[in-house]
C-alpha atoms as a PDB file:
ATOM      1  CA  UNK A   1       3.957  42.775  22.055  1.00  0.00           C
ATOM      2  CA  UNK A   2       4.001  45.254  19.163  1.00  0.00           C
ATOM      3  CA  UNK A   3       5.028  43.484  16.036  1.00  0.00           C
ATOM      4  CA  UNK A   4       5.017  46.323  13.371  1.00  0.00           C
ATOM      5  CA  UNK A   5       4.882  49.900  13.419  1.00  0.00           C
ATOM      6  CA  UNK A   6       2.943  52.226  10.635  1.00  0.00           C
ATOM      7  CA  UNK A   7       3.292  56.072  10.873  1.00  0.00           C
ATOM      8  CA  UNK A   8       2.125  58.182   8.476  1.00  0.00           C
ATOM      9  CA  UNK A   9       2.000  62.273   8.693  1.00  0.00           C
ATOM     10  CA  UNK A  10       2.972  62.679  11.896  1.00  0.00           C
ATOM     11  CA  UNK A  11       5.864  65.712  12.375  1.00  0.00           C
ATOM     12  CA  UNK A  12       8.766  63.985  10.332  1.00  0.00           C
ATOM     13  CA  UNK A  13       7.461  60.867   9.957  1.00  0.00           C
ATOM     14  CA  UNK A  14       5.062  60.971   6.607  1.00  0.00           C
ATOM     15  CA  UNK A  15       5.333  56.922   5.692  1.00  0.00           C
ATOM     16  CA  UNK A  16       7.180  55.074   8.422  1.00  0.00           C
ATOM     17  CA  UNK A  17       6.415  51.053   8.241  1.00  0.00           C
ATOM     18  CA  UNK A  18       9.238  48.978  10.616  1.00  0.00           C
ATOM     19  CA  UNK A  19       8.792  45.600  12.197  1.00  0.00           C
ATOM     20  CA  UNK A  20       9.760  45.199  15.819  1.00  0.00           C
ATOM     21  CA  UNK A  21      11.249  43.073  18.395  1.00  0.00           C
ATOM     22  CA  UNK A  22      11.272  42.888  21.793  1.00  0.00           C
ATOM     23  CA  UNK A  23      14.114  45.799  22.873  1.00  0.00           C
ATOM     24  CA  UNK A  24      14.206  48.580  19.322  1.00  0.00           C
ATOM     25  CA  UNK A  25      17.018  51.068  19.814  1.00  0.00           C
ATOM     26  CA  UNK A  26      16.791  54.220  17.665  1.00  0.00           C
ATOM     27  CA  UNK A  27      20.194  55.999  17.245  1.00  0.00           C
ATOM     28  CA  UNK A  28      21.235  59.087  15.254  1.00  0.00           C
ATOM     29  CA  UNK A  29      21.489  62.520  14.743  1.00  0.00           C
ATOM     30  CA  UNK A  30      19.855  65.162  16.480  1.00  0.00           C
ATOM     31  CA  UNK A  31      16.242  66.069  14.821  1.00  0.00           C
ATOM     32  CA  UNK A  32      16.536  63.328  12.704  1.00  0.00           C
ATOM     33  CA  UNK A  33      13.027  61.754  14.422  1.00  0.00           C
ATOM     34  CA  UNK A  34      14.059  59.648  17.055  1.00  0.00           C
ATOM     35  CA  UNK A  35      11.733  60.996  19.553  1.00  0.00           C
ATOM     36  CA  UNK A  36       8.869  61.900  17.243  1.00  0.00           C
ATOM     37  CA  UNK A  37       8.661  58.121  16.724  1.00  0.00           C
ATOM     38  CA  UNK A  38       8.199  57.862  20.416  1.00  0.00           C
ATOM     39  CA  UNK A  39       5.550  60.434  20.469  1.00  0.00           C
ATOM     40  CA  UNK A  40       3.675  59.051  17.638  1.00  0.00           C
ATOM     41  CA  UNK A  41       3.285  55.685  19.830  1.00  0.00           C
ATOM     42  CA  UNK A  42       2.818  57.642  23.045  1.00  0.00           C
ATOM     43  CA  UNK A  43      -0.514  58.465  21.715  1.00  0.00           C
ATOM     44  CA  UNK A  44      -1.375  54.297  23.147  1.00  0.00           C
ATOM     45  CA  UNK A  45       0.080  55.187  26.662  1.00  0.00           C
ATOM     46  CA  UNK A  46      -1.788  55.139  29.335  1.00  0.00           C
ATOM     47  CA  UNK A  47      -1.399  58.859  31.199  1.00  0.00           C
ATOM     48  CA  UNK A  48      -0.981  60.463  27.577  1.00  0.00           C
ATOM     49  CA  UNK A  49      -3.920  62.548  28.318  1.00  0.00           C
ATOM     50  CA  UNK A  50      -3.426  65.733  30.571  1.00  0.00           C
ATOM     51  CA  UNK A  51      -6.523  66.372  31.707  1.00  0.00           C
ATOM     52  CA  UNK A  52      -8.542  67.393  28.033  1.00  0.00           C
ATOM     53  CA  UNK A  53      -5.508  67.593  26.124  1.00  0.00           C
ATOM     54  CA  UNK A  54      -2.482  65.305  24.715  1.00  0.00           C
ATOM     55  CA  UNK A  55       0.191  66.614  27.686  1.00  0.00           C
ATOM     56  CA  UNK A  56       2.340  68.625  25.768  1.00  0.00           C
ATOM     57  CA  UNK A  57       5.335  67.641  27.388  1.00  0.00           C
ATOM     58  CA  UNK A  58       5.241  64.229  26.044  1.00  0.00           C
ATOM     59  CA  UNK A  59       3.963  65.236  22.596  1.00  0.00           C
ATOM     60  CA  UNK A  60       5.656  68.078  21.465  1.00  0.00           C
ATOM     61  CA  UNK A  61       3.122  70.484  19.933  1.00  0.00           C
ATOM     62  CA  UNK A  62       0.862  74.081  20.620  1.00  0.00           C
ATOM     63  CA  UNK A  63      -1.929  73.457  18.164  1.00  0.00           C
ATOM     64  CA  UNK A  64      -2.536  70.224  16.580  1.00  0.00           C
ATOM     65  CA  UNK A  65      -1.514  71.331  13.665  1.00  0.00           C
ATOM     66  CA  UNK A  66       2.155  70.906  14.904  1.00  0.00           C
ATOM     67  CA  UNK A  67       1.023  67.534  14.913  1.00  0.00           C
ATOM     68  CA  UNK A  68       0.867  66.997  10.648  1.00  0.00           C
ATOM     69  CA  UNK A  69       3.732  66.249   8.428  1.00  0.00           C
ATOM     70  CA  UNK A  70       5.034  69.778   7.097  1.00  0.00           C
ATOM     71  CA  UNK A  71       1.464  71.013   8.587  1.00  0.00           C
ATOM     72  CA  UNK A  72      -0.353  69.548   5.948  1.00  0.00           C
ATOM     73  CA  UNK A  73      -4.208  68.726   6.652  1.00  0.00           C
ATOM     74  CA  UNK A  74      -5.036  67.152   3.687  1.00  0.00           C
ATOM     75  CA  UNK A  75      -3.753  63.561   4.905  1.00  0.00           C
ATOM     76  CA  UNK A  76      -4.732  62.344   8.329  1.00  0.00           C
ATOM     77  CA  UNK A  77      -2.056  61.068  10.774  1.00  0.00           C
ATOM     78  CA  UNK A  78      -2.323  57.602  11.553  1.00  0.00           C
ATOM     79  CA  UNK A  79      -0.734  55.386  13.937  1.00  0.00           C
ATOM     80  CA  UNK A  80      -1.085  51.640  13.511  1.00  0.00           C
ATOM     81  CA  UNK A  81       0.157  48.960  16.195  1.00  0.00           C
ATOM     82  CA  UNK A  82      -1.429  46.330  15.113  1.00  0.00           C
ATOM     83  CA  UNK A  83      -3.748  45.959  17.931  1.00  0.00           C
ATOM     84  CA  UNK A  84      -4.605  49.716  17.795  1.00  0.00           C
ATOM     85  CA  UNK A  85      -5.385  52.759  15.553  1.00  0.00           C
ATOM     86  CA  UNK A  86      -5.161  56.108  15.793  1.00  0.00           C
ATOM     87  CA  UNK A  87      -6.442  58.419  13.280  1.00  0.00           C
ATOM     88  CA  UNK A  88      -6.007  62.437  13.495  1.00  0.00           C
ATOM     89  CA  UNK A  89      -7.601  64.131  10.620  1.00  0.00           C
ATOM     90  CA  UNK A  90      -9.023  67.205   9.837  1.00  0.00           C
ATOM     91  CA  UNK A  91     -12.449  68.402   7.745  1.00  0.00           C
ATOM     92  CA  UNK A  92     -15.131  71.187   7.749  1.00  0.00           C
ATOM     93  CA  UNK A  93     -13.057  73.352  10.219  1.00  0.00           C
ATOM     94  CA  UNK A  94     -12.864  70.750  12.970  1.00  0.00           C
ATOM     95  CA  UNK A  95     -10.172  68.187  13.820  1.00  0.00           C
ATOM     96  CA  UNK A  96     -11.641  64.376  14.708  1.00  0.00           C
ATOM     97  CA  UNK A  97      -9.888  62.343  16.709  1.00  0.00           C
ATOM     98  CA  UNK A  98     -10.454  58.190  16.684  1.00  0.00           C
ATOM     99  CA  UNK A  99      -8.765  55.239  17.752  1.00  0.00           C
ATOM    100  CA  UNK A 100     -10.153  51.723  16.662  1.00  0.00           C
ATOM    101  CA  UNK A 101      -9.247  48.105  18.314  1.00  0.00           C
ATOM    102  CA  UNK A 102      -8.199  44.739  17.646  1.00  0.00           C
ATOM    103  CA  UNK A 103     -11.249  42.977  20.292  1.00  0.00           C
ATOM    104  CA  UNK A 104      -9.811  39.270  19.489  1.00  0.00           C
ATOM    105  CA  UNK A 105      -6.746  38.226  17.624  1.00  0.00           C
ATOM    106  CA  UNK A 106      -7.864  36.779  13.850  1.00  0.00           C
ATOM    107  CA  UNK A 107     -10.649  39.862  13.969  1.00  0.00           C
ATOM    108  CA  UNK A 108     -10.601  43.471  12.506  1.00  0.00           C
ATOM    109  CA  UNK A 109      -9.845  46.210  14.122  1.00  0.00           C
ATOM    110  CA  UNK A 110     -13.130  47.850  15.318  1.00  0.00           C
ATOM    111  CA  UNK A 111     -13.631  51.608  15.514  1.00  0.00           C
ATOM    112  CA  UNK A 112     -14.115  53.320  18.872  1.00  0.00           C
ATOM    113  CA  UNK A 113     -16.246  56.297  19.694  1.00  0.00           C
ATOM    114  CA  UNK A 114     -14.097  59.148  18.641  1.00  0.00           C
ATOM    115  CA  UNK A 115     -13.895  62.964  19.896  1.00  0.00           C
ATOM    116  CA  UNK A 116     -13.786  66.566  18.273  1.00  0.00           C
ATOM    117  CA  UNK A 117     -10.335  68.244  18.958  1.00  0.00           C
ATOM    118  CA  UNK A 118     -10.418  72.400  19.496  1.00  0.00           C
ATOM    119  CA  UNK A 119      -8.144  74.217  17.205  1.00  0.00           C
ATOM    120  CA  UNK A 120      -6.047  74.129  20.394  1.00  0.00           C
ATOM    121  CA  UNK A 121      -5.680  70.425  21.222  1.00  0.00           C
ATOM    122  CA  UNK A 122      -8.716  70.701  23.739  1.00  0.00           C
ATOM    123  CA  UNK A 123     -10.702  67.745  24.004  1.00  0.00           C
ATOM    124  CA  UNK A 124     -14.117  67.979  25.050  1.00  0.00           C
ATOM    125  CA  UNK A 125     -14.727  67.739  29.118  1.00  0.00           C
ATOM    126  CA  UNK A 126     -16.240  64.252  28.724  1.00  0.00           C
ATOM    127  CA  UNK A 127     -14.354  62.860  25.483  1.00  0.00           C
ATOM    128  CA  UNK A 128     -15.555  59.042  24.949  1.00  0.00           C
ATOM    129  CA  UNK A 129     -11.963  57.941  24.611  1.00  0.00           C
ATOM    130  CA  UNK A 130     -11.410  54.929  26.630  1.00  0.00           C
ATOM    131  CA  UNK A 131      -9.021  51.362  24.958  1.00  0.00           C
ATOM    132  CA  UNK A 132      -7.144  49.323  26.644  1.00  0.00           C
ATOM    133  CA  UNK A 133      -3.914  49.726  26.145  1.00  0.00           C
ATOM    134  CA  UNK A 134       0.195  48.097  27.031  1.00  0.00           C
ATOM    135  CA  UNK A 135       1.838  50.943  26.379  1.00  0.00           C
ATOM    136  CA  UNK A 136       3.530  52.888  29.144  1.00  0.00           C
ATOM    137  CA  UNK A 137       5.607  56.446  28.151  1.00  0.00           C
ATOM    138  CA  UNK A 138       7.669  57.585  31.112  1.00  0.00           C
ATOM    139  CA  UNK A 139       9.531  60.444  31.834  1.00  0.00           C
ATOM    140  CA  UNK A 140      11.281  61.866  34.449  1.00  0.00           C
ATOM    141  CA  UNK A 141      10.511  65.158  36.005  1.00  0.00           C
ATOM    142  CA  UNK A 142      12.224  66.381  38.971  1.00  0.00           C
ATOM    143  CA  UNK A 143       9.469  68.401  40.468  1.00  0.00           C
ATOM    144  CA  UNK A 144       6.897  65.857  39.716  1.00  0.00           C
ATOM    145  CA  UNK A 145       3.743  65.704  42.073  1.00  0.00           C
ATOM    146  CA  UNK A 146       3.203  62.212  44.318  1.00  0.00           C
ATOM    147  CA  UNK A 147      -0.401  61.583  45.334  1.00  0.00           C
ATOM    148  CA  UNK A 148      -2.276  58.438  46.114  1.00  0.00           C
ATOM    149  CA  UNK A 149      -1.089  54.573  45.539  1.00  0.00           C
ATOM    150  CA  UNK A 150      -3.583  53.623  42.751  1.00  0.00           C
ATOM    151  CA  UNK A 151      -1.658  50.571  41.012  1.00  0.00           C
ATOM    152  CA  UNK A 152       0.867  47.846  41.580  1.00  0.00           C
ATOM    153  CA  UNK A 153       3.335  49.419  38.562  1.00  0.00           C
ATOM    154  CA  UNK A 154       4.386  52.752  38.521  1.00  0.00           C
ATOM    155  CA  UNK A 155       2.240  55.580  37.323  1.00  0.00           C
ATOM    156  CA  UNK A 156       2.784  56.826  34.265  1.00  0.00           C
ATOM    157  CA  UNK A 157       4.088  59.142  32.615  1.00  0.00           C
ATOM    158  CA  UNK A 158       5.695  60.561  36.137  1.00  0.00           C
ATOM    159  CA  UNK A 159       5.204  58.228  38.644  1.00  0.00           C
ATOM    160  CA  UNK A 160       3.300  59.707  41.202  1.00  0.00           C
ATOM    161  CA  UNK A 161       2.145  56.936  42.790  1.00  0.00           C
ATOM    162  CA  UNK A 162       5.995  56.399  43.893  1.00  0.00           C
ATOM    163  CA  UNK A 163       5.590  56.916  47.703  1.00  0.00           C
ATOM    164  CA  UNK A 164       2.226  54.741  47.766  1.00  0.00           C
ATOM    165  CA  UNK A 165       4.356  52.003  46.121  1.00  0.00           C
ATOM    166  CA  UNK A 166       7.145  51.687  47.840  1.00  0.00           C
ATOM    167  CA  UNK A 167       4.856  51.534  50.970  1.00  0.00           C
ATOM    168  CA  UNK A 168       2.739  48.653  49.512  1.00  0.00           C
ATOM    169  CA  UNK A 169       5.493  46.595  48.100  1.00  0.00           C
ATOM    170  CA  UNK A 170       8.149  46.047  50.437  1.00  0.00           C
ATOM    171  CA  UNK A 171      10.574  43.783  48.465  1.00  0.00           C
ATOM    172  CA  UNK A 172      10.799  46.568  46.003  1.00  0.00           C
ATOM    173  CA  UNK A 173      11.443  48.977  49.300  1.00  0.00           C
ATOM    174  CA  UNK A 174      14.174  46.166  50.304  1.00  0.00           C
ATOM    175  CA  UNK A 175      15.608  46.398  46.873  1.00  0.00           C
ATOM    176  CA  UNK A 176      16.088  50.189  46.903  1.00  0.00           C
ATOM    177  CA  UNK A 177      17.508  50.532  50.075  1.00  0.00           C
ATOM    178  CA  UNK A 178      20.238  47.768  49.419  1.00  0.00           C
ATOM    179  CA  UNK A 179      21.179  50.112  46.106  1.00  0.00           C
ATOM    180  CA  UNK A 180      21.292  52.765  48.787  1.00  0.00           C
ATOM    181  CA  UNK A 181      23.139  51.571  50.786  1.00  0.00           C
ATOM    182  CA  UNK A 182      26.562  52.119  49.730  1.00  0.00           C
ATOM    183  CA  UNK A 183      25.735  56.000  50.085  1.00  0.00           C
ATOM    184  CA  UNK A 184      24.883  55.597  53.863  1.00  0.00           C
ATOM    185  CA  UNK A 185      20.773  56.219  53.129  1.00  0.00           C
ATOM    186  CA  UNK A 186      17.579  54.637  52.895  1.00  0.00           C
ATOM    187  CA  UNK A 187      14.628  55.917  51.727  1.00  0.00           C
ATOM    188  CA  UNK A 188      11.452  56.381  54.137  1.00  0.00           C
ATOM    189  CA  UNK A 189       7.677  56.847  53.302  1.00  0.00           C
ATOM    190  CA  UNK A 190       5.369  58.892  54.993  1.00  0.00           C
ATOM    191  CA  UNK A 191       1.686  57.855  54.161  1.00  0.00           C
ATOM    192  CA  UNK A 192       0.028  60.860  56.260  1.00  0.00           C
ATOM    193  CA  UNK A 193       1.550  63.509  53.464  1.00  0.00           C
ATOM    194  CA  UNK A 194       2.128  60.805  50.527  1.00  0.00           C
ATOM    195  CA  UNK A 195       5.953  62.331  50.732  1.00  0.00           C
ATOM    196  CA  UNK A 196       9.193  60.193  50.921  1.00  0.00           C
ATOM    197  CA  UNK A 197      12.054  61.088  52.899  1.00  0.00           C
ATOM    198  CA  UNK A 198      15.519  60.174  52.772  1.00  0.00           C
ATOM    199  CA  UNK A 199      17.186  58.693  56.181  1.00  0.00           C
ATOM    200  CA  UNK A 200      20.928  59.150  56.846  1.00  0.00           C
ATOM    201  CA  UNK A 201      21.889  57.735  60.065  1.00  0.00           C
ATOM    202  CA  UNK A 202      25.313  59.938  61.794  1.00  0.00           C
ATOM    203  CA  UNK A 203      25.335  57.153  64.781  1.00  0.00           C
ATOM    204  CA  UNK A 204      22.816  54.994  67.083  1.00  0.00           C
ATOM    205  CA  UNK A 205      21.379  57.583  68.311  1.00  0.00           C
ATOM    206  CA  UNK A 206      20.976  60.205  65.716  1.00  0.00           C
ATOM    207  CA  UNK A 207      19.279  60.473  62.233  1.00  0.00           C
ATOM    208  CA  UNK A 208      19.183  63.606  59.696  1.00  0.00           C
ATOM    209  CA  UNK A 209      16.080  63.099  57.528  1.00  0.00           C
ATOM    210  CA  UNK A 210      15.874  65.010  53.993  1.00  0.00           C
ATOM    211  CA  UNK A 211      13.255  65.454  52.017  1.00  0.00           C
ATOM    212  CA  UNK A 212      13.320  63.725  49.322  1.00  0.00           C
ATOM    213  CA  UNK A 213      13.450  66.588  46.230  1.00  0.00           C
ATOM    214  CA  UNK A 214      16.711  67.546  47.616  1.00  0.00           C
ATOM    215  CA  UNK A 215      18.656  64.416  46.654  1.00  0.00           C
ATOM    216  CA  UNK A 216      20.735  64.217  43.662  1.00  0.00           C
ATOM    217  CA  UNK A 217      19.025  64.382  39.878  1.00  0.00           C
ATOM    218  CA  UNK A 218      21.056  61.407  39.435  1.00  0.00           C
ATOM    219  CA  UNK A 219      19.944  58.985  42.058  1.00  0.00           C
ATOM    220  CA  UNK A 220      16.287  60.440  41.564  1.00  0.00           C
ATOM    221  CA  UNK A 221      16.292  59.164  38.125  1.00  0.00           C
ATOM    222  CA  UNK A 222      17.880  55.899  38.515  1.00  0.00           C
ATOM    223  CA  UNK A 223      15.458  55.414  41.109  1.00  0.00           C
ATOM    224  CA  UNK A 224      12.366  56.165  39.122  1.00  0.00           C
ATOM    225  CA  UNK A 225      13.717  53.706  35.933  1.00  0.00           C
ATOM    226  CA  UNK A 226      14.421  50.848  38.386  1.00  0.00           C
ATOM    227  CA  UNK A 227      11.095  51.094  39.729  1.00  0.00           C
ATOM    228  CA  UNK A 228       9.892  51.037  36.047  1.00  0.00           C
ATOM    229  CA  UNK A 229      11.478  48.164  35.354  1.00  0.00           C
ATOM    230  CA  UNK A 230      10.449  46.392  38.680  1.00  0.00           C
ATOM    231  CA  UNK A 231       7.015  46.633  38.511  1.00  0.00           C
ATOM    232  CA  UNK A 232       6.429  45.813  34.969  1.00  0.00           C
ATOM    233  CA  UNK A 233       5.252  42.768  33.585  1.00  0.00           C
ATOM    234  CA  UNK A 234       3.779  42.176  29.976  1.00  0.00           C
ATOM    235  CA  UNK A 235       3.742  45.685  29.196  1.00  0.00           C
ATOM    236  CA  UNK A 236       5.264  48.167  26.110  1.00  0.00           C
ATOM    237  CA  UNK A 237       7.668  50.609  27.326  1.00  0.00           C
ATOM    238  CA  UNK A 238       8.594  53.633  25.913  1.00  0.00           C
ATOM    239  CA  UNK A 239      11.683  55.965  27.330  1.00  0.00           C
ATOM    240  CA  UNK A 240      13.167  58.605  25.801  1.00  0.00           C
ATOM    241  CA  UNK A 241      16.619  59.418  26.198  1.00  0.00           C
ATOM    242  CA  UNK A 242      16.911  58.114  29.575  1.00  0.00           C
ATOM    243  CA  UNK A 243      20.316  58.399  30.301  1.00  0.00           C
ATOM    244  CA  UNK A 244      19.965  61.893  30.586  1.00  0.00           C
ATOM    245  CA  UNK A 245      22.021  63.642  33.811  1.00  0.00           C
ATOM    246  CA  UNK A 246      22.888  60.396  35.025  1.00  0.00           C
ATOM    247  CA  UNK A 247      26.613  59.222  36.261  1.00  0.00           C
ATOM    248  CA  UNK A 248      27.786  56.204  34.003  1.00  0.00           C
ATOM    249  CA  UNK A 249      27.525  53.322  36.492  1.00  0.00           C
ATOM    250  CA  UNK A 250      23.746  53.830  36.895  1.00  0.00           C
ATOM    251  CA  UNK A 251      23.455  54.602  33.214  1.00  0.00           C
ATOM    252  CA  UNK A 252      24.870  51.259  32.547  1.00  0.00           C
ATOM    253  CA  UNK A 253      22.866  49.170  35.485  1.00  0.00           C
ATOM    254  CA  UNK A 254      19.707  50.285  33.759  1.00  0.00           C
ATOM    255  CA  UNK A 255      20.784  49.293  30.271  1.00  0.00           C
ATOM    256  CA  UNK A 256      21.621  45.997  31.427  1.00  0.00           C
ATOM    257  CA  UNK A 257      18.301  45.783  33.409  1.00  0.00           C
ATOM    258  CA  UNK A 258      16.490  46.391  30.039  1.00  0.00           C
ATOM    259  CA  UNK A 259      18.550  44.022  28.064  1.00  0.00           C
ATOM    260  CA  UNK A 260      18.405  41.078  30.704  1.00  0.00           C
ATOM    261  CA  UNK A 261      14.105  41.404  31.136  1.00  0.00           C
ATOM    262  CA  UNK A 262      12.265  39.185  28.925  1.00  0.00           C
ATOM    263  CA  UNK A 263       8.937  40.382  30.338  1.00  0.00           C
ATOM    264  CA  UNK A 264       8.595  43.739  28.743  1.00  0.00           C
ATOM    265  CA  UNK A 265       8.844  45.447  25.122  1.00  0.00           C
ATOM    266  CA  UNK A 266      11.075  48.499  25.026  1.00  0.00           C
ATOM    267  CA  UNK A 267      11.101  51.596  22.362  1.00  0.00           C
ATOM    268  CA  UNK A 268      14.054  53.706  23.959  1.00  0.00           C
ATOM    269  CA  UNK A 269      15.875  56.808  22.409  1.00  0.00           C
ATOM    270  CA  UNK A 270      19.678  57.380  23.558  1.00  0.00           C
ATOM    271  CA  UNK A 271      22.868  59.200  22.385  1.00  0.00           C
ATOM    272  CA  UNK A 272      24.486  57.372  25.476  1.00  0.00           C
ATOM    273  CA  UNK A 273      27.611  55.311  25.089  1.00  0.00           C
ATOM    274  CA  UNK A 274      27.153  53.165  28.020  1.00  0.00           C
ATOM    275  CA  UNK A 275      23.486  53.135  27.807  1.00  0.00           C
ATOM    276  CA  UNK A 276      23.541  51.715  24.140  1.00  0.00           C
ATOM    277  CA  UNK A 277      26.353  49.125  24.540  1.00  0.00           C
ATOM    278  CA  UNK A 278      25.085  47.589  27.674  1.00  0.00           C
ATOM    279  CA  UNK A 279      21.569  47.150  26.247  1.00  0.00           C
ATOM    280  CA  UNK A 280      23.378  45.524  23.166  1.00  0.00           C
ATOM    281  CA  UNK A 281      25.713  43.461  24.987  1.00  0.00           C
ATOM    282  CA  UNK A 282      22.951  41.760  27.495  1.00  0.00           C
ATOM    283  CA  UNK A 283      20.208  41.580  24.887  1.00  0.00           C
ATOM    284  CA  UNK A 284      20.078  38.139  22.804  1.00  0.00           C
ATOM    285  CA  UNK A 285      20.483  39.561  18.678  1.00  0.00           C
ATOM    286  CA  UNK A 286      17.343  38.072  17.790  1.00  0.00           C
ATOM    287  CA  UNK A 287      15.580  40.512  19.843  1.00  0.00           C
ATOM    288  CA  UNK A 288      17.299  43.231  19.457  1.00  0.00           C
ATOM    289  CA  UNK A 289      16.995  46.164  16.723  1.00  0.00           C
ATOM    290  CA  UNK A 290      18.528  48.700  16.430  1.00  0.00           C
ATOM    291  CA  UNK A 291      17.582  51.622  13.868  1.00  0.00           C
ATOM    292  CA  UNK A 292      19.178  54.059  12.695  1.00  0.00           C
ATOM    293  CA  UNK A 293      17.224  57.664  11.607  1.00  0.00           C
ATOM    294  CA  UNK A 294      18.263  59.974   9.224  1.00  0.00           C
ATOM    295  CA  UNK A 295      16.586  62.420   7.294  1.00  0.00           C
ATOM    296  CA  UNK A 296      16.474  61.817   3.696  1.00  0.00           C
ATOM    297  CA  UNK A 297      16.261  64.140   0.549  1.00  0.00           C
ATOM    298  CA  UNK A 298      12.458  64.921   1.228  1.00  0.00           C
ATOM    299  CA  UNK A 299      13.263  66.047   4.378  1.00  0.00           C
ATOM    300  CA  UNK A 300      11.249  63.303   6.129  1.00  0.00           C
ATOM    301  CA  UNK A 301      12.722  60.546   8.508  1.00  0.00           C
ATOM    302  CA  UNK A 302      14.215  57.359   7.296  1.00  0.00           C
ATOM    303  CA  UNK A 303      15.412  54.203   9.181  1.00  0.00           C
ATOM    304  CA  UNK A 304      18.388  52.207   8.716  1.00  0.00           C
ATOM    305  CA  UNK A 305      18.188  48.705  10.215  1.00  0.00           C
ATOM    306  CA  UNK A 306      21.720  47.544  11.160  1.00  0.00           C
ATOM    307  CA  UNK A 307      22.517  43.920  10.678  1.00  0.00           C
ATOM    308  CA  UNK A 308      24.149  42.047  13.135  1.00  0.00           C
ATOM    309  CA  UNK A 309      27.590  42.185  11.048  1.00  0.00           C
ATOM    310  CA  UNK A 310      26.699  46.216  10.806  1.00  0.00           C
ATOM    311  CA  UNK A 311      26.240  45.854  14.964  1.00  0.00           C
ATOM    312  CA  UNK A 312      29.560  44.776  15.493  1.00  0.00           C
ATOM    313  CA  UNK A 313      31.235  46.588  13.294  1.00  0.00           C
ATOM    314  CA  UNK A 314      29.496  49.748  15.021  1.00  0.00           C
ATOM    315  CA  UNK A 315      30.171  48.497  18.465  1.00  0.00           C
ATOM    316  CA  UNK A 316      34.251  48.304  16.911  1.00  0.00           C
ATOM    317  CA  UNK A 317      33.905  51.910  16.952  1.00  0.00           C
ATOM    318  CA  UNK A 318      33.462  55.423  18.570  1.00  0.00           C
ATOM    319  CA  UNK A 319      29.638  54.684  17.959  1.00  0.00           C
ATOM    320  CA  UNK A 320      27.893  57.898  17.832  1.00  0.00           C
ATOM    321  CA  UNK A 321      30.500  59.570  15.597  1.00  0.00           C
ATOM    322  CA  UNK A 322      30.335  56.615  12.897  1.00  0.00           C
ATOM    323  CA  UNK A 323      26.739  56.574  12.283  1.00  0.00           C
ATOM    324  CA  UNK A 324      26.786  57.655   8.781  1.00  0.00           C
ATOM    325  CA  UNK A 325      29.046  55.031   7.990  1.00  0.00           C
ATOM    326  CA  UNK A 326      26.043  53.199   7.694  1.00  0.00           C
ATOM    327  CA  UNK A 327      23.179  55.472   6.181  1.00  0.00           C
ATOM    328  CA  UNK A 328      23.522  55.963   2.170  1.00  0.00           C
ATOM    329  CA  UNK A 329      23.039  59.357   1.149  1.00  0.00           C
END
């Protein structure tokens, strides 16, 4: 698990230290650097890399200059876990990317062979960089690609292992369908095309089959997170505002989910009512955090710890239009 997080020049974040616990909740304002903390730990996850590149849909940038606090290349960005490093710095017209590694608790961390980075976030074709890592960003994308069953957890950072799976693990496949089942369908995987298809029976003797992309954002989604959260064991997980275009009661299912597993670490972004409050109420206090960020007078992002008196005073209200009740100027 990820005890403390250090950030420094990365987008809004130029000196972020903040020790964590085992479900960290960051609330506030829009572009106040709730998902650029994400982003700066995404950098760990396994998937992270689109082919030569950082995929640009989980780290928001065009050249890697995007990447700097206020653009400036005359600090490195670093991101410090603990257990792993990342440095991003620039010199002599190149950028150098490096991550070092914690081999055995009680050691220091040891430096990795690093890589060049283009002026356009390319990587060379066979960059060295290779850690092992917990960390897991996913995010959902409707028009996602499945392919081949490579793993026993989902995929990340889309989960295109989904219909491989399901097919290998049938108490998961049990599980779905019984969630299903209160819509009249069940979900059915067909190995020739790696495609899944969704089954709803009219009567004995006849079936309509659907494909799959055609069923509803919402049950899509909660879909994907449960299988997250069902496959995952020991591992970091980072989601980003995902609530998103999802219909309360499965918004609130998954928070609970989260708050109730002890086996995973969670980093998770929301502006969601029922989201937030059923991750708080299910979720012991001592490991829970939740953080507030705000964007002080330097223009750079600043966290606001609540204490548990804070909590429930927050929870006593409309929360997401009290927040700076609880941030000082």
């Amino acid at each position: 698990m990820i005890k403390k997080v250090h950030i420094r020049n990365f987008k809004t974040l130029k000196d972020l230290a903040f020790p964590c616990t085992r479900m960290n909740v960051f609330i506030g304002d829009t572009s106040t650097g709730k998902s650029n903390i994400l982003e700066a730990l995404t950098f760990f996850s396994r998937g992270a890399l689109n082919g030569n590149k950082f995929d640009q849909r989980l780290i928001r940038y065009e050249k890697p200059e995007d990447l700097f606090a206020m653009h400036d290349l005359s600090e490195p960005v670093v991101v410090d876990i603990g257990a792993l490093r990342m440095e991003l710095g620039y010199s002599m017209g190149t950028f150098h990317l490096g991550f070092s590694e914690l081999k055995r608790p009680g050691t220091k961390l040891k430096p990795l062979p690093g890589s060049t980075m283009d002026g356009f976030g390319n990587l060379p074709a066979r960059s060295p960089l290779q850690f092992r890592t917990p960390v897991r960003r996913y995010e959902y994308v409707a028009d996602a690609p499945f392919g081949p069953n490579m793993f026993k957890e989902l995929e990340p950072p889309y989960g295109s292992n989904l219909p491989g799976l399901l097919a290998a693990n049938k108490p998961l496949r049990t599980d779905i369908n019984n969630l299903l089942a209160p819509t009249g369908m069940r979900l059915k995987v067909n190995l020739t095309d790696t495609t899944l298809m969704v089954v709803r029976t009219v009567d004995e003797d006849v079936e309509e089959q659907l494909p799959y992309r055609i069923v509803s954002d919402t049950l899509k989604r909660y879909l994907f997170l449960y299988t997250i959260l069902a496959t995952h064991k020991g591992y970091t997980l980072l989601l980003d505002e995902p609530e998103q275009n999802a219909f309360p009661f499965y918004v609130k299912h998954t928070g609970e989910m989260m708050g109730f597993d002890k086996d995973n670490q969670y980093f998770v972004t929301t502006h969601n009512p029922y989201l937030f409050r059923s991750i708080v109420e299910k979720t012991p206090m001592k490991e829970l955090s939740v953080l507030i960020t705000h964007i002080g007078p330097d223009g750079y992002t600043r966290l606001k710890r609540l204490t548990p008196t804070e909590l429930g005073q927050l929870l006593d209200m409309d929360v997401f239009f009290n927040l700076d009740r609880f941030v000082k100027p």
